[in-house]
Protein backbone atom coordinates (compact mmCIF):
# COMPACT_ATOMS: atom_id res chain seq x y z
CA UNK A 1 0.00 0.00 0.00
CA UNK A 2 1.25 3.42 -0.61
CA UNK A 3 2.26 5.48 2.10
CA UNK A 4 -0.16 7.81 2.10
CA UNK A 5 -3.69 8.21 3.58
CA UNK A 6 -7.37 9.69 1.83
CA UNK A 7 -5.79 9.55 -1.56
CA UNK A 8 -2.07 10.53 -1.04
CA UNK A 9 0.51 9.31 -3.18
CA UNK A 10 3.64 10.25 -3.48
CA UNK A 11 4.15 13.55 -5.63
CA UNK A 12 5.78 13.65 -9.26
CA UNK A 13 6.49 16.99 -10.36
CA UNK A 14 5.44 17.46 -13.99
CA UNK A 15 8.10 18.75 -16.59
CA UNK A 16 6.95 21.99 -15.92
CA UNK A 17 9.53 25.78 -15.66
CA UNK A 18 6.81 26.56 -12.90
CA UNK A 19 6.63 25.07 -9.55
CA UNK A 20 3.34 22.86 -8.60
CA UNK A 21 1.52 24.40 -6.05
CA UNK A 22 2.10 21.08 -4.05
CA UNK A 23 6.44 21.15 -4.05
CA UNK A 24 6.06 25.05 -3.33
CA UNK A 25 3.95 23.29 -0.20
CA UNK A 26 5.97 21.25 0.65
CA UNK A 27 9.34 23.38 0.19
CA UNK A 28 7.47 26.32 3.11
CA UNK A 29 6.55 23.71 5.63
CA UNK A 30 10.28 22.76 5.50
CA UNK A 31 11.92 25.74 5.21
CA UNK A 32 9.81 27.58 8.20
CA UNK A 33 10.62 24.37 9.95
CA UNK A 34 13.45 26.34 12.22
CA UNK A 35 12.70 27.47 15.65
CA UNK A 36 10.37 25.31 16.50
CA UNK A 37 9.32 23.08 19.59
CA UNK A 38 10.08 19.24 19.30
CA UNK A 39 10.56 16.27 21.90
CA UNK A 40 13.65 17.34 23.84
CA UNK A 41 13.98 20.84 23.33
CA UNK A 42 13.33 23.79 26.05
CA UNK A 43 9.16 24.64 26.32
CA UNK A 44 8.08 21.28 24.23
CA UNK A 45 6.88 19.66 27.35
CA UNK A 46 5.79 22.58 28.78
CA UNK A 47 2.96 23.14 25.91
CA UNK A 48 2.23 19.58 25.84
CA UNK A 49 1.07 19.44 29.30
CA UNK A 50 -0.25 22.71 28.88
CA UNK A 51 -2.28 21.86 25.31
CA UNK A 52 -3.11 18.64 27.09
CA UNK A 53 -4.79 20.42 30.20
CA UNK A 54 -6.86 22.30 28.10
CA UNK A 55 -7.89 19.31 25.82
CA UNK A 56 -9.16 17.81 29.11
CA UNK A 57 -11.15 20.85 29.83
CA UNK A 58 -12.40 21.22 26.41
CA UNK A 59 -14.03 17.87 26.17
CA UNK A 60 -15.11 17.40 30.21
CA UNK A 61 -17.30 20.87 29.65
CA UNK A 62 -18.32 20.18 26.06
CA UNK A 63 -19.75 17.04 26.71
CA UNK A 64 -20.51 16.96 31.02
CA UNK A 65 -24.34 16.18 30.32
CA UNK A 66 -23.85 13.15 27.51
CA UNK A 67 -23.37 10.64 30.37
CA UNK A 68 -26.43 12.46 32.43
CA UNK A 69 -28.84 11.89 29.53
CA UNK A 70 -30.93 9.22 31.29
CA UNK A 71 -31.03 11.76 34.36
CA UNK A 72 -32.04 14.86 32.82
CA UNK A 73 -35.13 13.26 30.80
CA UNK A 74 -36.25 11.90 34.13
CA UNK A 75 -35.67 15.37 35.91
CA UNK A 76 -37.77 17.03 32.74
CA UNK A 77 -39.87 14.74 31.58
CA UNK A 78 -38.28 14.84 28.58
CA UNK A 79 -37.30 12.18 25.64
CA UNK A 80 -33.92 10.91 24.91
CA UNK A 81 -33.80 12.91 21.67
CA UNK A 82 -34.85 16.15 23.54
CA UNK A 83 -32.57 15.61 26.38
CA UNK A 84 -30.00 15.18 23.63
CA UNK A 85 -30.01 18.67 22.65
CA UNK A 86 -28.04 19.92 25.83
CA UNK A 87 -25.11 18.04 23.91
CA UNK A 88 -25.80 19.01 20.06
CA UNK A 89 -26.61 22.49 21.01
CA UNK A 90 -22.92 22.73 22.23
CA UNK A 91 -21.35 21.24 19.50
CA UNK A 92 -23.24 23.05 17.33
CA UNK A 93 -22.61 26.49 18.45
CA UNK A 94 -19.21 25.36 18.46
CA UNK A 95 -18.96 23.91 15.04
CA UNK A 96 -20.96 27.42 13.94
CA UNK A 97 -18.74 30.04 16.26
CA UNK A 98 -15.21 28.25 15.29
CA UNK A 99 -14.69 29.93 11.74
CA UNK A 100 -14.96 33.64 13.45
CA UNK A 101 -13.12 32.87 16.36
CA UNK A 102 -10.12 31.60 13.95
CA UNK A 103 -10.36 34.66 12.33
CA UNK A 104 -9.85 36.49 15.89
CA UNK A 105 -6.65 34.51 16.60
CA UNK A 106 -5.42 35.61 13.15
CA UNK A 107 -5.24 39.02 14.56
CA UNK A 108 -5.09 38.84 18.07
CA UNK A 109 -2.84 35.39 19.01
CA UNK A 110 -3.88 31.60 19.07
CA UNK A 111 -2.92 32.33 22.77
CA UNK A 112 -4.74 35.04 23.85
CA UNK A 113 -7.75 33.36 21.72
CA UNK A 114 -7.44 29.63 23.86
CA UNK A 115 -6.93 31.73 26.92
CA UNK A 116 -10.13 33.95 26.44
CA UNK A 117 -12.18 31.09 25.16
CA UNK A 118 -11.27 28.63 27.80
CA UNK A 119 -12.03 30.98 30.64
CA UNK A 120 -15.63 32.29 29.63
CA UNK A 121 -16.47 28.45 29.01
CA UNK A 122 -15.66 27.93 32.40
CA UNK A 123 -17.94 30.49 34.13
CA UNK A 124 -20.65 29.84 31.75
CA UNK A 125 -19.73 25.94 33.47
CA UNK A 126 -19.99 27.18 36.69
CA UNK A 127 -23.53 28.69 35.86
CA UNK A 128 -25.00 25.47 33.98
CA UNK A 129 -25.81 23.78 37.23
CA UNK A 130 -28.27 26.40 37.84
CA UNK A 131 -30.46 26.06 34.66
CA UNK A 132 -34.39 26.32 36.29
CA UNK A 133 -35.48 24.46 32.75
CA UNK A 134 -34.40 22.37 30.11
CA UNK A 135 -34.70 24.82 27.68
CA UNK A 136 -32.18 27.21 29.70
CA UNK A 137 -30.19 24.26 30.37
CA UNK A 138 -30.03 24.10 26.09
CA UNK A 139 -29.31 27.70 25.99
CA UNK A 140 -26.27 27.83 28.35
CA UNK A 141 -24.86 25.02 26.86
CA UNK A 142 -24.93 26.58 23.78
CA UNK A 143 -23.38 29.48 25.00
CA UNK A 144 -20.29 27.25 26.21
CA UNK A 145 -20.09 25.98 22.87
CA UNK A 146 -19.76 28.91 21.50
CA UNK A 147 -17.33 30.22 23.68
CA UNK A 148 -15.03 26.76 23.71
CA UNK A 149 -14.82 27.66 19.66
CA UNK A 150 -11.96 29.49 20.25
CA UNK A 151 -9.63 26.95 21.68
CA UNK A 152 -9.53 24.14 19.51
CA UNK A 153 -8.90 25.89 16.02
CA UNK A 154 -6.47 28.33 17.67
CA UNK A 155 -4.60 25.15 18.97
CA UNK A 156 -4.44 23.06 15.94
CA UNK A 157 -2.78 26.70 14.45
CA UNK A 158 -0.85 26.92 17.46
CA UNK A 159 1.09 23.28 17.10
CA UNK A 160 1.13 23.93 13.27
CA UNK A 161 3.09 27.19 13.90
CA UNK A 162 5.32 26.23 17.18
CA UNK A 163 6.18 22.42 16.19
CA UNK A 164 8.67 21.17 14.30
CA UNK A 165 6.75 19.00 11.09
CA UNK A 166 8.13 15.80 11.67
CA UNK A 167 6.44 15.92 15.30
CA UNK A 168 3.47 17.62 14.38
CA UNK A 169 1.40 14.46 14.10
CA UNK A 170 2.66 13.57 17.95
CA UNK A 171 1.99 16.77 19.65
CA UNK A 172 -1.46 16.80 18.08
CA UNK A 173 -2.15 13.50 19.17
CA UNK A 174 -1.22 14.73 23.01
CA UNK A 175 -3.63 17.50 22.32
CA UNK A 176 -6.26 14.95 21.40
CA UNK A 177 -5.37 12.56 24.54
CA UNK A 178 -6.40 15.26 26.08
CA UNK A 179 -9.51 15.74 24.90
CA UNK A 180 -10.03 11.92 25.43
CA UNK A 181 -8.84 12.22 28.93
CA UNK A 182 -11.27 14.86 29.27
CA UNK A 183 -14.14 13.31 28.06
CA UNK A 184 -13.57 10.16 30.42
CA UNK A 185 -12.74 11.46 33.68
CA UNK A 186 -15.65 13.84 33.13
CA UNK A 187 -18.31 11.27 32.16
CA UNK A 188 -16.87 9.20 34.90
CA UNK A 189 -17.42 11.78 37.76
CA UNK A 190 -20.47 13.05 36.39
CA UNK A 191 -21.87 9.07 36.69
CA UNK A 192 -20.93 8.74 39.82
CA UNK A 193 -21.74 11.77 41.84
CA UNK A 194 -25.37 11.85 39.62
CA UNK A 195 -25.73 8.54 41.20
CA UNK A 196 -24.93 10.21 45.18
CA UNK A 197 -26.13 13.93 44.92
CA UNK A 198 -28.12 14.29 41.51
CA UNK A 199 -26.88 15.57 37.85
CA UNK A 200 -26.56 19.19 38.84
CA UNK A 201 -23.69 18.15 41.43
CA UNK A 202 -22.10 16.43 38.65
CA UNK A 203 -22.21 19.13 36.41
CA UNK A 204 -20.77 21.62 39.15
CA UNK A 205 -18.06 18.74 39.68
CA UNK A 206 -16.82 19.28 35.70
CA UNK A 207 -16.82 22.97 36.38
CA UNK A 208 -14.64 23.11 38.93
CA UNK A 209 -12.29 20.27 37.61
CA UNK A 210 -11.96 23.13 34.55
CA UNK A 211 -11.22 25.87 36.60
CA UNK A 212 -8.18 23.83 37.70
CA UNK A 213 -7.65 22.92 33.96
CA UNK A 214 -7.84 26.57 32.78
CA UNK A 215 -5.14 27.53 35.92
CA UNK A 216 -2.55 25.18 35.11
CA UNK A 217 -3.33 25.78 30.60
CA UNK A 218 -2.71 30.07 32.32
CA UNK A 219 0.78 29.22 33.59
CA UNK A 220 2.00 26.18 31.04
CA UNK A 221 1.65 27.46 27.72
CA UNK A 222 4.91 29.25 25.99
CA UNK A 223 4.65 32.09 24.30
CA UNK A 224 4.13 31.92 20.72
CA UNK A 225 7.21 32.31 18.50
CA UNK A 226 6.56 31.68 14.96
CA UNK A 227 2.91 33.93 15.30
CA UNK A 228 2.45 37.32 12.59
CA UNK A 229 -0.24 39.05 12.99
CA UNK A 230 -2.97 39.44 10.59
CA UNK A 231 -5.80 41.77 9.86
CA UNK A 232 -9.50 41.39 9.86
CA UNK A 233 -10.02 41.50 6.57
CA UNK A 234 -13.39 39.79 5.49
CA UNK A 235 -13.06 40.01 1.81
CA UNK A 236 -9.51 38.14 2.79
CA UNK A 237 -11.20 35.51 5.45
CA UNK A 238 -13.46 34.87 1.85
CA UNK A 239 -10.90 34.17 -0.25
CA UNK A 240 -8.20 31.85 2.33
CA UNK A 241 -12.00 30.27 3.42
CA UNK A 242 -12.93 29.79 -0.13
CA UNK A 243 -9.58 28.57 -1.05
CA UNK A 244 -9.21 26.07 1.40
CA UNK A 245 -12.47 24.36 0.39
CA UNK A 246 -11.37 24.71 -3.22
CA UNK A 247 -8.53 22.22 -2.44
CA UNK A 248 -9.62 18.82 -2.86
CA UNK A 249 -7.80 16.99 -0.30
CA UNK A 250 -9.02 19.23 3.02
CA UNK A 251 -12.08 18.71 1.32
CA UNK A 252 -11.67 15.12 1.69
CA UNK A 253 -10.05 15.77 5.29
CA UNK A 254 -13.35 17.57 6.80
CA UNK A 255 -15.42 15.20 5.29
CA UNK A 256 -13.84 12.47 7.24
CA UNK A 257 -13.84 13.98 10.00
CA UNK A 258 -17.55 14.80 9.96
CA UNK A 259 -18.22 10.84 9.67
CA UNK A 260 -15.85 9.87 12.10
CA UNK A 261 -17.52 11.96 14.80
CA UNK A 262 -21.58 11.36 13.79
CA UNK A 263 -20.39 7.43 14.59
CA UNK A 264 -18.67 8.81 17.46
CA UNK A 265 -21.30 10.98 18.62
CA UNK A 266 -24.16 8.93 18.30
CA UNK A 267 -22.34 5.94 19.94
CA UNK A 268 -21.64 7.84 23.28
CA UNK A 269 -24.99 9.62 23.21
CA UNK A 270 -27.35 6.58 23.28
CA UNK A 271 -25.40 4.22 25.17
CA UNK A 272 -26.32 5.26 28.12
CA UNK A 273 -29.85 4.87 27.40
CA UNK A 274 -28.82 1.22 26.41
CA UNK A 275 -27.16 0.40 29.70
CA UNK A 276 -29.76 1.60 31.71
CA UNK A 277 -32.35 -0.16 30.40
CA UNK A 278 -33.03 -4.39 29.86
CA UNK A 279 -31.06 -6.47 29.73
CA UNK A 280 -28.33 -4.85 31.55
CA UNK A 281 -30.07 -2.02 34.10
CA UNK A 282 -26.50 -0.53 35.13
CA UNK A 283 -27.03 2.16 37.77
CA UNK A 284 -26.18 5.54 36.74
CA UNK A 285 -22.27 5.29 38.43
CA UNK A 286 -21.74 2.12 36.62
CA UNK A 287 -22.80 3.93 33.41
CA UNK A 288 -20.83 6.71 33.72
CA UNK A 289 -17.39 4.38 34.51
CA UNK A 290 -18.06 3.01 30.94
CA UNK A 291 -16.42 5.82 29.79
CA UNK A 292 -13.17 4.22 30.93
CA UNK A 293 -12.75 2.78 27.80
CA UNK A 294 -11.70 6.62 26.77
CA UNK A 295 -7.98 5.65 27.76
CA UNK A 296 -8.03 3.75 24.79
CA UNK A 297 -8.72 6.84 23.09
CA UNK A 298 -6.12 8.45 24.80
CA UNK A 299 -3.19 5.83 23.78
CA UNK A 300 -4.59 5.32 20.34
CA UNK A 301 -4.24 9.15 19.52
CA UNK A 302 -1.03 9.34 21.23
CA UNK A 303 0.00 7.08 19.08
CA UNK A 304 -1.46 8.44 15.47
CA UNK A 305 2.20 9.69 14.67
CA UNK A 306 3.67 5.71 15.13
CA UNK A 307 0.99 4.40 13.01
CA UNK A 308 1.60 6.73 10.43
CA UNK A 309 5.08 6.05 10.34
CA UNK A 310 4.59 2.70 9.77
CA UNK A 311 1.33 2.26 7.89
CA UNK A 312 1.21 5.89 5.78
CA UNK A 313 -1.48 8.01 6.28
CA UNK A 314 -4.33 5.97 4.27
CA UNK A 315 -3.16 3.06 5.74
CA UNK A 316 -3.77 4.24 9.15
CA UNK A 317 -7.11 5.86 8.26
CA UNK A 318 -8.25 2.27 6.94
CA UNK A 319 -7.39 0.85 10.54
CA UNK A 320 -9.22 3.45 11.87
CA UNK A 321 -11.94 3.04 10.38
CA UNK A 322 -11.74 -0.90 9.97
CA UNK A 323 -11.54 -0.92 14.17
CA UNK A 324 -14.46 1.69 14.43
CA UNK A 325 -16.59 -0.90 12.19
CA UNK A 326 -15.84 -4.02 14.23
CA UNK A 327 -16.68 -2.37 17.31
CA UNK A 328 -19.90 -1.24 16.12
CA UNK A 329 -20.93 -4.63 14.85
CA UNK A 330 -19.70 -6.51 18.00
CA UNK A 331 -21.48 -4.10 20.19
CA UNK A 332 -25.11 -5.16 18.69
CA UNK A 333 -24.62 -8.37 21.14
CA UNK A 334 -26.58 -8.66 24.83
CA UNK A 335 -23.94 -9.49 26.14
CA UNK A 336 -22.19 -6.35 28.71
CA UNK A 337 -18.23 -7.87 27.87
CA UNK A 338 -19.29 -7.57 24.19
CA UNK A 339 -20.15 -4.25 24.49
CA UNK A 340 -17.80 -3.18 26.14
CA UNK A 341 -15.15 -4.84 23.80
CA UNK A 342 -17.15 -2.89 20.91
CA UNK A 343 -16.77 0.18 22.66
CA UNK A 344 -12.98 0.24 23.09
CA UNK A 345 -12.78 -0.78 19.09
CA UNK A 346 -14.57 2.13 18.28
CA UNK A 347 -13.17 4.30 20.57
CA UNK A 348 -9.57 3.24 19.34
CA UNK A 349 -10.65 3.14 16.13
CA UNK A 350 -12.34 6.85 16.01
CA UNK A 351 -9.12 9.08 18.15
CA UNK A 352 -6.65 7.45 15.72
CA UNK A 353 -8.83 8.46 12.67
CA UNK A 354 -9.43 12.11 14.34
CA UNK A 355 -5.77 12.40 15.10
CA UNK A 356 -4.56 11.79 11.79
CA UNK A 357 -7.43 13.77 9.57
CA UNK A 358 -6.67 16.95 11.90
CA UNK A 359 -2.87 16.95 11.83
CA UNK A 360 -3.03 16.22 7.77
CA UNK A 361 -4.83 19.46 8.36
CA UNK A 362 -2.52 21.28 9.50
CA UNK A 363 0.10 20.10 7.65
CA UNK A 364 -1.28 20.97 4.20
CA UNK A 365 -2.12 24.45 4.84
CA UNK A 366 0.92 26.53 4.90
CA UNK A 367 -1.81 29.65 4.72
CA UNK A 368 -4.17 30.52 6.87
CA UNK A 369 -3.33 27.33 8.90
CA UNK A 370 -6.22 28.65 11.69
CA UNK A 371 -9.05 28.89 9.03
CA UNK A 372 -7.93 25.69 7.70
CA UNK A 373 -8.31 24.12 11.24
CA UNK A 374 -11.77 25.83 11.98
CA UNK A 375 -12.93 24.54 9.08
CA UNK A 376 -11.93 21.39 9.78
CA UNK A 377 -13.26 21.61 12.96
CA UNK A 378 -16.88 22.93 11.97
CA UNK A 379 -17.47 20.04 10.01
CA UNK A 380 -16.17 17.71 13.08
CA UNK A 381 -18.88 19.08 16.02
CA UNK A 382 -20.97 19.45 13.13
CA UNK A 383 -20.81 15.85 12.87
CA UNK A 384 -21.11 15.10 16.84
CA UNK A 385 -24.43 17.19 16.95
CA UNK A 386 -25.73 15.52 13.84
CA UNK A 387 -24.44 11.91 15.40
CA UNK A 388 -26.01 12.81 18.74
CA UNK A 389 -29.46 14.18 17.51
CA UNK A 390 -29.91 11.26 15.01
CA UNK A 391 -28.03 8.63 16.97
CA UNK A 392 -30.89 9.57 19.50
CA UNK A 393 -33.93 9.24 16.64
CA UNK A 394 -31.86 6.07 15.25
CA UNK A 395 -32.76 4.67 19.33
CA UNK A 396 -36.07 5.42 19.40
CA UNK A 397 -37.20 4.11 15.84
CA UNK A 398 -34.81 1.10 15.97
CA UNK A 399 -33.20 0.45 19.29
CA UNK A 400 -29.32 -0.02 19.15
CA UNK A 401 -29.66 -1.72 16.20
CA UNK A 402 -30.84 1.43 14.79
CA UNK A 403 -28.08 3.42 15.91
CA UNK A 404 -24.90 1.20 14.72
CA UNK A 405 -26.78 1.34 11.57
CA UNK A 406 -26.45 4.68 11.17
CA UNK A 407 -22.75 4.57 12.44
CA UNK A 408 -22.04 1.91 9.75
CA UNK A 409 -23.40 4.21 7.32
CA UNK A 410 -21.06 6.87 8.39
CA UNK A 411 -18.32 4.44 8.31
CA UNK A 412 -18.95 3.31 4.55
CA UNK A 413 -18.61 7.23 3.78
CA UNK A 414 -15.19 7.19 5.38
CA UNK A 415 -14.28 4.33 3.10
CA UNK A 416 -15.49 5.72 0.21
CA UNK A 417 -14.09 9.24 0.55
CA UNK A 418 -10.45 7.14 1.14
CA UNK A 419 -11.17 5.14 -2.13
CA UNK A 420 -12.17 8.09 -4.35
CA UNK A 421 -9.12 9.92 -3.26
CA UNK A 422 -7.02 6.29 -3.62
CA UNK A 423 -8.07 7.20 -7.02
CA UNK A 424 -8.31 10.54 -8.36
CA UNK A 425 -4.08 10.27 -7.41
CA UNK A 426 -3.43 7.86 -9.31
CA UNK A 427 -5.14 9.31 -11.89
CA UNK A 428 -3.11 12.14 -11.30
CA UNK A 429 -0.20 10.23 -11.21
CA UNK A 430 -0.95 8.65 -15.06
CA UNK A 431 -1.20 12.39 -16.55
CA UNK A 432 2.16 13.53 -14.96
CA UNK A 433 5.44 13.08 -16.58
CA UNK A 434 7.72 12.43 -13.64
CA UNK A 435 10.91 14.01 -13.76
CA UNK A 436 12.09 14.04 -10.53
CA UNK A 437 10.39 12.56 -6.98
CA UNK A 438 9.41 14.40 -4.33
CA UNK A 439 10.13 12.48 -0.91
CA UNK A 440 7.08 11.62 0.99
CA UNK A 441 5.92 13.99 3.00
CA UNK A 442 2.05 12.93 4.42
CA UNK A 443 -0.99 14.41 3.64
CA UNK A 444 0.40 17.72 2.16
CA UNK A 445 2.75 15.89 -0.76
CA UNK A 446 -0.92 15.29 -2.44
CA UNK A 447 -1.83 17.55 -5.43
CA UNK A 448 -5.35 16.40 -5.19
């Protein structure tokens, strides 16, 4: 299989007296390669742990009532796919508010932008406990969507900027243990003090485990080095936004992401619905510890940047997404070690497929890396509130059968997106006259 991932081959430079747009890609994102962070160098750990802290805070707050679903329709009287809104409505502020709030870090820092963001999502956090009604309940958590849009776009940027290439795929993949670690532990506390002192506890819980997340993301994270200022140009925004989704392969990129997380997101929606019901009737703390199988998330993403190495980047993506499908069809059994096994495939199956997609990302935009990133990430929440809303409609027409359906479905675009790509390259590659080869360089060495 050829090294390369959602279509990549390796580049051939037509005999051309004019430079494809492609080498000239590849020739910036080594030659701005100096002065950068990498494993063993002053201030690489330091934003690791930092980028890491606020990848657990991003995901504990964006997603603190998924594993209280079961609680807050009982509390409200309402049905799992209304109760489901107080997750979509997040992700789909953020996957609205993330495009504007990249433009804001062009001109203003991708830290000051994660700062800000990260600390108005936390007192909007510390207010969500509070919420008289379900519909106010939907509104603030919108609100903390929209204000967590800041941070992960402006990070992505960040690492693209401040990290050497060849450990781009690495430090991303900390970032995104983070956001796995971040999802469990919150999930796992939210189950269990639901269970002792009610869902509003549990949501106070999160809030104050980000305040702590926020502190230590304050006094971690280096300043950036490699960051120029921009203006706030719309006309500008237009044209990197328009050609960005001109290029075929982040095309490709968002799409994948989109399907990874509507599996993703309608998985950890409705399972708790599952668990709680026949034939397993977990109690709420039990459901919420599910969410251990996250730390398979967490070593998965970690290590995205080993599997490319060995595997390229489609070959990874095809694990991904091969694992992902396995642990959706295992999980239709009755049996609670089954489903649990099918949870950690998918689990494993969708970080490694998120961590690859989003660090191709960066990697092929040497221009308005933060728009590329935002756009990247719109389509990703887009695809959790879509996964989460119709995972929850999937449940209630069809049971869990109905849900893996849809997931599967999602999973066969991921594998057909990866196969047209497999294509149109070597397509590509027929029509070119190779007169000299380009070293493989990932996702950016593809010209479509």
């Amino acid at each position: 299989m050829p090294p390369a991932s959602t279509g990549a081959s390796t580049l051939t430079v037509a005999a051309s007296p004019q430079p494809s747009p492609v080498a000239a890609r590849v020739a910036t994102t080594d030659s701005a390669a100096t002065d950068r962070l990498e494993p063993g160098r002053p201030g690489y750990r330091r934003m690791s742990f930092a980028l890491f802290a606020a990848g657990v805070a991003t995901f504990a707050l964006l997603y603190s009532t998924q594993a209280l679903l079961p609680a807050v329709s009982a509390s409200f009287g309402a049905t799992a796919g209304q109760a489901s809104w107080t997750v979509s409505a997040a992700t789909g502020a953020l996957a609205l508010c993330v495009l504007p709030m990249s433009a804001l870090s062009e001109r203003f820092g991708r830290r000051q932008m994660m700062t800000a963001s990260l600390t108005v999502a936390v007192l909007v956090g510390l207010l969500v406990p509070f919420a008289p009604s379900l519909g106010w309940l939907i509104a603030l958590r919108a609100v903390q969507g929209a204000a967590l849009a800041g941070l992960p776009a402006s990070a992505m940027a960040y690492l693209a900027e401040e990290v050497r290439p060849k450990a781009l795929v690495a430090a991303i993949g900390l970032f995104v243990a983070g956001n796995s670690i971040g999802g469990m532990s919150g999930r796992i506390l939210t189950g269990w003090i639901a269970q002792l002192w009610g869902w509003r506890a549990a949501l106070g819980a999160v809030g104050l485990l980000a305040v702590v997340c926020a502190v230590v993301f304050h006094f971690m994270i280096p300043r950036a080095r490699n960051f120029t200022p921009g203006t706030l140009n719309p006309k500008a925004l237009a044209k990197t936004v328009g050609g960005h989704l001109a290029d075929p392969l982040l095309r490709r990129l968002y799409a994948i992401g989109a399907l990874f997380m509507t599996v993703f997101g309608a998985v950890y929606t409705v399972i708790g619905y599952r668990l709680v019901e026949a034939p397993f009737n977990l109690p709420q703390g039990v459901v919420g510890s599910i969410f251990l199988v996250y730390l398979v998330g967490t070593v998965s993403s970690a290590a995205a940047g080993k599997l490319v190495a060995r595997l390229g980047r489609r070959g990874a993506l095809y694990l991904a997404v091969s694992t992902t499908a396995a642990g959706l069809l295992l999980s239709l059994a009755d049996q609670l070690a089954a489903v649990l096994l099918g949870l950690v495939l998918i689990t494993a199956g969708f970080f490694a497929g998120h961590a690859v997609a989003s660090s191709s990302v960066s990697r092929t935009a040497t221009k308005g890396r933060a728009q590329a990133s935002a756009l990247y990430q719109s389509a990703y929440y887009l695809g959790s509130s879509a996964g989460g809303t119709l995972g929850a409609v999937a449940f209630h027409a069809g049971g869990w059968a109905g849900t893996v359906s849809l997931g599967l479905l999602a999973v066969l675009g991921v594998v057909s997106i990866t196969l047209y790509g497999t294509r149109a390259a070597r397509a590509e590659r027929r029509r070119t006259v190779p007169v000299a080869s380009v070293p493989h360089r990932g996702m950016a060495s593809v010209q479509n």
